[in-house]
Protein backbone atom coordinates (compact mmCIF):
# COMPACT_ATOMS: atom_id res chain seq x y z
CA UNK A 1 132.39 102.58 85.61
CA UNK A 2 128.41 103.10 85.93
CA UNK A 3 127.04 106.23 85.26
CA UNK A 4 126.35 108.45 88.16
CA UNK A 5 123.64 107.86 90.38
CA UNK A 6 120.25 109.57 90.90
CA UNK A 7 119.48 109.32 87.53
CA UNK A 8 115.97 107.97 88.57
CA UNK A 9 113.53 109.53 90.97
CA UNK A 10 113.92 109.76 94.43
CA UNK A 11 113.11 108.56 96.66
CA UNK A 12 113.46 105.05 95.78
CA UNK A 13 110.73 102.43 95.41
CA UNK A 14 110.16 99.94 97.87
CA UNK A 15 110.60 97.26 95.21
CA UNK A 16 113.92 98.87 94.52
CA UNK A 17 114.84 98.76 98.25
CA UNK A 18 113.73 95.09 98.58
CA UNK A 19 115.87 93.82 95.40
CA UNK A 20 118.87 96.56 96.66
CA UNK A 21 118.46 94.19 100.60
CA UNK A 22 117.89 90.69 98.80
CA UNK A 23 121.58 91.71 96.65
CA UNK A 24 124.51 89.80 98.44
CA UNK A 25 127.27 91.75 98.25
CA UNK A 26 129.79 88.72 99.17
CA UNK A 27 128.68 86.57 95.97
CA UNK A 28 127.26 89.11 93.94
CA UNK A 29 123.95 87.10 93.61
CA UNK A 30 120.90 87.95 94.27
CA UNK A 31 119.03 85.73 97.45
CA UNK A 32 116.00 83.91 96.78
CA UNK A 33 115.61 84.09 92.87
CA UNK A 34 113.58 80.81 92.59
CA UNK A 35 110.59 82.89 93.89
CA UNK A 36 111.87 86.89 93.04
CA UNK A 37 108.85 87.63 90.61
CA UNK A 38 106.17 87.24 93.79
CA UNK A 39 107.82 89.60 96.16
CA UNK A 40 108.93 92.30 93.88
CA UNK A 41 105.20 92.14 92.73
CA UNK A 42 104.41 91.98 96.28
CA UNK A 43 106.78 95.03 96.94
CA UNK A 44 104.73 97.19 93.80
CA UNK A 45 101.58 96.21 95.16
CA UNK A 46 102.32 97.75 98.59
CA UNK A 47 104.44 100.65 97.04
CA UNK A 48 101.09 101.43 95.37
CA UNK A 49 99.43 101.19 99.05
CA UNK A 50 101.38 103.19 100.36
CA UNK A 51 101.08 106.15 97.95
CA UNK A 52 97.14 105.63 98.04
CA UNK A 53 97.00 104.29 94.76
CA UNK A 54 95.82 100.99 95.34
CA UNK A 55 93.06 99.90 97.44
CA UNK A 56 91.72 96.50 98.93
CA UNK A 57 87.62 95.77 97.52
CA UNK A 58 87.09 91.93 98.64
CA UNK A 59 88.93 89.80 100.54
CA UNK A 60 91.82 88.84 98.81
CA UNK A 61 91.34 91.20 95.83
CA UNK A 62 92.85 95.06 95.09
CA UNK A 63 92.04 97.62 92.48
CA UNK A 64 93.49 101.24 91.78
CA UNK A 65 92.36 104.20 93.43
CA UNK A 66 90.34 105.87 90.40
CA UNK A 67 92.02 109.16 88.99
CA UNK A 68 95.31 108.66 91.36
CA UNK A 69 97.87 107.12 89.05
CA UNK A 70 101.56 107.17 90.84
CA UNK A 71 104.10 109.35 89.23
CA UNK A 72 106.88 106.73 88.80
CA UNK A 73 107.16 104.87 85.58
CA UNK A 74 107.84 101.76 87.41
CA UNK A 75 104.74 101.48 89.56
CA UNK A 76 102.59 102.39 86.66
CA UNK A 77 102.20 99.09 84.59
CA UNK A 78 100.66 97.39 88.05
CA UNK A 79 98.38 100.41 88.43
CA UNK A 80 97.00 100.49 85.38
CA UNK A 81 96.18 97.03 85.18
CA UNK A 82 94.84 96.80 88.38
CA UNK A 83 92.75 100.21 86.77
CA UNK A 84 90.75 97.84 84.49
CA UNK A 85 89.24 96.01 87.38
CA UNK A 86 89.32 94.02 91.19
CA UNK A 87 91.91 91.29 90.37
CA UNK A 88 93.35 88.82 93.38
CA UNK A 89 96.28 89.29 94.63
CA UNK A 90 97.97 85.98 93.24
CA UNK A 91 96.78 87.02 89.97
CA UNK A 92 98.46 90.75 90.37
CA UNK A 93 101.13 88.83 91.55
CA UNK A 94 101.74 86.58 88.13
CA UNK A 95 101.06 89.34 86.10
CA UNK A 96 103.49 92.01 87.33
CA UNK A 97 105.86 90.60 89.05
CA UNK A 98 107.93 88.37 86.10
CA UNK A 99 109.09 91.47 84.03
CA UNK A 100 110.35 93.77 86.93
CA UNK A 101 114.06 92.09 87.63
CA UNK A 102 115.47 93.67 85.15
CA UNK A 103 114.53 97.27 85.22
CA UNK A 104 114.28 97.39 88.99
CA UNK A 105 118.10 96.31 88.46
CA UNK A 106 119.20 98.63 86.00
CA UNK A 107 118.01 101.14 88.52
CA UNK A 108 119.94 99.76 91.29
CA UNK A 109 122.89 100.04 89.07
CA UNK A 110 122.37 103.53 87.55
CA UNK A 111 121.71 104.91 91.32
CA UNK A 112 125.19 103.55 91.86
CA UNK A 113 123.35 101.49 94.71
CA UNK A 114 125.09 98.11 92.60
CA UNK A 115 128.35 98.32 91.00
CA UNK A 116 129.06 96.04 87.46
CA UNK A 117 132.40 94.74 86.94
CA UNK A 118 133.38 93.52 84.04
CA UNK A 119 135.36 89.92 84.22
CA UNK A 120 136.15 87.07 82.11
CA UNK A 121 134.85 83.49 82.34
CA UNK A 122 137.99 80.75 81.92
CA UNK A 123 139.92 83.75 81.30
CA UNK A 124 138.31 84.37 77.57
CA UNK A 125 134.44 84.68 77.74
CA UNK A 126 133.49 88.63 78.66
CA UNK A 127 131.12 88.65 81.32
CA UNK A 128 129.72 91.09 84.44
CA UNK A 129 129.38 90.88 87.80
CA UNK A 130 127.61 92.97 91.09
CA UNK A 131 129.36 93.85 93.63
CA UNK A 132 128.07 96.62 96.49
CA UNK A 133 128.04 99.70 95.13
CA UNK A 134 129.47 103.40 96.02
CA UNK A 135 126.42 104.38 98.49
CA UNK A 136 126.31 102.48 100.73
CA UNK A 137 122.36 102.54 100.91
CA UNK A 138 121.98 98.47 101.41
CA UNK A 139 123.71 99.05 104.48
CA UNK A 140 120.95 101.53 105.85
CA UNK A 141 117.90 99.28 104.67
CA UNK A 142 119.57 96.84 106.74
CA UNK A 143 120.10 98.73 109.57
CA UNK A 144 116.63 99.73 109.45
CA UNK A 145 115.91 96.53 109.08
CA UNK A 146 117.46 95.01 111.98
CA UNK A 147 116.21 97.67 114.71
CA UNK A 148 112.82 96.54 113.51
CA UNK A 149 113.48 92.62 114.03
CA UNK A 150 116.47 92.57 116.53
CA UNK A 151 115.81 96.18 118.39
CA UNK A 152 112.10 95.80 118.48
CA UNK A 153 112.00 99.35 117.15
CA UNK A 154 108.33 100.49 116.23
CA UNK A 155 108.64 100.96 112.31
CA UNK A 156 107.38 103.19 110.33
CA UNK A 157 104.86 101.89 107.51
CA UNK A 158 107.38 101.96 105.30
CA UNK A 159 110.39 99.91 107.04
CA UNK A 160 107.31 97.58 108.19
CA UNK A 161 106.48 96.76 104.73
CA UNK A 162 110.12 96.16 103.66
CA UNK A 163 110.59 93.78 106.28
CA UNK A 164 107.29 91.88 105.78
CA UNK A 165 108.07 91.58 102.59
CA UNK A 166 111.80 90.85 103.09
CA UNK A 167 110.16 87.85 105.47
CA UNK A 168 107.53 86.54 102.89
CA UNK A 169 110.69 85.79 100.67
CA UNK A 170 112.27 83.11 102.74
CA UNK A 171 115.77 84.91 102.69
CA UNK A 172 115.64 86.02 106.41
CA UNK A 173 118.09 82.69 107.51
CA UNK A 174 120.66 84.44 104.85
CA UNK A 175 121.05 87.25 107.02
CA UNK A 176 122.00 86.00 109.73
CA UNK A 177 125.30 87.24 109.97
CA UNK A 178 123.64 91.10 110.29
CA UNK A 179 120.28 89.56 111.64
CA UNK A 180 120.79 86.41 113.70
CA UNK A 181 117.66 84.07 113.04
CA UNK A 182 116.00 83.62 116.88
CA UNK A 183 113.01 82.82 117.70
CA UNK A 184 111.83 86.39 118.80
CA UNK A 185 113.12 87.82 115.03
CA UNK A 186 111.07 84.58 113.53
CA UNK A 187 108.12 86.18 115.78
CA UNK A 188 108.44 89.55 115.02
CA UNK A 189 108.79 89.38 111.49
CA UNK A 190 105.75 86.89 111.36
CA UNK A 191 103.81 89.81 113.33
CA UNK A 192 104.89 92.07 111.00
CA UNK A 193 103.66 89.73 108.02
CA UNK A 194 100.39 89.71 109.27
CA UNK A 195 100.06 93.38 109.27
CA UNK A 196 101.06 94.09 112.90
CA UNK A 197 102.74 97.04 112.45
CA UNK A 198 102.67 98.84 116.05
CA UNK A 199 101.52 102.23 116.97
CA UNK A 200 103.84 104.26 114.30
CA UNK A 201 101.89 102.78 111.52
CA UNK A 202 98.52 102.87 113.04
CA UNK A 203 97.08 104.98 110.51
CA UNK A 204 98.20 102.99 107.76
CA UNK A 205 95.17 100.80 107.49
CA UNK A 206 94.93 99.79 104.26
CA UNK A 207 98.42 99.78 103.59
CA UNK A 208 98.71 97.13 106.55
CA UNK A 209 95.48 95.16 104.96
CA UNK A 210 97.40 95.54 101.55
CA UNK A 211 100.35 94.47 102.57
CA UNK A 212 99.53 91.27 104.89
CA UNK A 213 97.08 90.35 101.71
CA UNK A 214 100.28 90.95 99.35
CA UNK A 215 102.26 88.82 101.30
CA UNK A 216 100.11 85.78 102.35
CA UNK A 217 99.82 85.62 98.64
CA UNK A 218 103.24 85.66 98.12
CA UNK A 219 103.99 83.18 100.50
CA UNK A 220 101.56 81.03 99.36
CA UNK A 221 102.00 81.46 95.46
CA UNK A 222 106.28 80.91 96.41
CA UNK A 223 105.38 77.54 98.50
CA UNK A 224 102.90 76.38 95.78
């Protein structure tokens, strides 16, 4: 049994939220791996947005808000480097983004948002695997999720980012069961992708200029 959950702060991060959706509970893997490093760094990047933290100076290139480090341990690396001066985006990108699996993970787990269970491989080699965990939050990521894409909900900047960022990983077709791939979703969550967030998230400029930067980059430094 994992120990109780909550034993991080709350709420969540978004790169948290974005590994919890990309989980599949049905194989206990986690969707899109090849290319994981770009779009959690992608998620930090816009976490950091969206806190106020982080702020766009050139095209293509961020920095940290001066004096207004975030209070979470896990957003802080990515701050403070981005503290030291402009970087691009694709370089943020490689630079945060490879170490973050496994604490974002270990998170998941002691949030009780991802369950462990221990098993044996040919019967004799010890070994874990995920499976969903006790609460049930995946299920109301996706659920957010989906109004957004299949509802045409107007999201807030939050649930907008998550689903950008969701699209930028190319894992949307894996969903399909909970959000069928159509050509309106495909549109939608390319809108969203590009920053077009609708009138709930109007006054999240730079968080929508963050974010569409973020995950052009992403998409770009996945394809490359």
């Amino acid at each position: 049994m994992n120990s109780e959950p909550r034993t991080y702060p709350d709420p969540a991060t978004l790169v948290e939220d974005l590994l919890l959706l990309l989980f599949q509970p049905a194989s206990g893997t986690i969707a899109g791996e090849n290319t994981l490093f770009y779009v959690l760094g992608g998620a930090v990047l816009a976490d950091l947005a969206l806190g106020d933290h982080l702020t766009t100076v050139a095209q293509g290139q961020v920095r940290s808000v001066a004096g207004h480090p975030p209070p979470d341990g896990l957003l802080r690396p990515a701050w403070d480097y981005l503290a030291e001066k402009p970087r691009g985006v694709q370089t943020a990108l490689a630079a945060i983004g490879p170490a973050l699996r496994e604490p974002v993970l270990a998170r998941l787990i002691a949030r009780g948002d991802i369950d462990q269970e221990p098993r044996k491989v040919l019967g004799l080699f010890p070994t874990t695997a995920l499976r969903d965990g006790r609460t049930r939050r995946r299920a109301g990521l996706l659920a957010d999720v989906r109004r957004v894409l299949v509802e045409g909900a107007q999201p807030q900047a939050r649930v907008a980012a998550l689903a950008a960022l969701l699209s930028a990983s190319g894992t949307l077709p894996q969903f399909h069961s909970e959000i069928p791939w159509t050509s309106s979703v495909i549109t939608r969550a390319k809108e969203l992708e590009r920053g077009d967030w609708g009138a709930d998230a109007a006054g999240q400029a730079v968080t929508r200029t963050v974010t569409a930067t973020v995950v052009n980059s992403a998409i770009i430094a996945a394809t490359g």
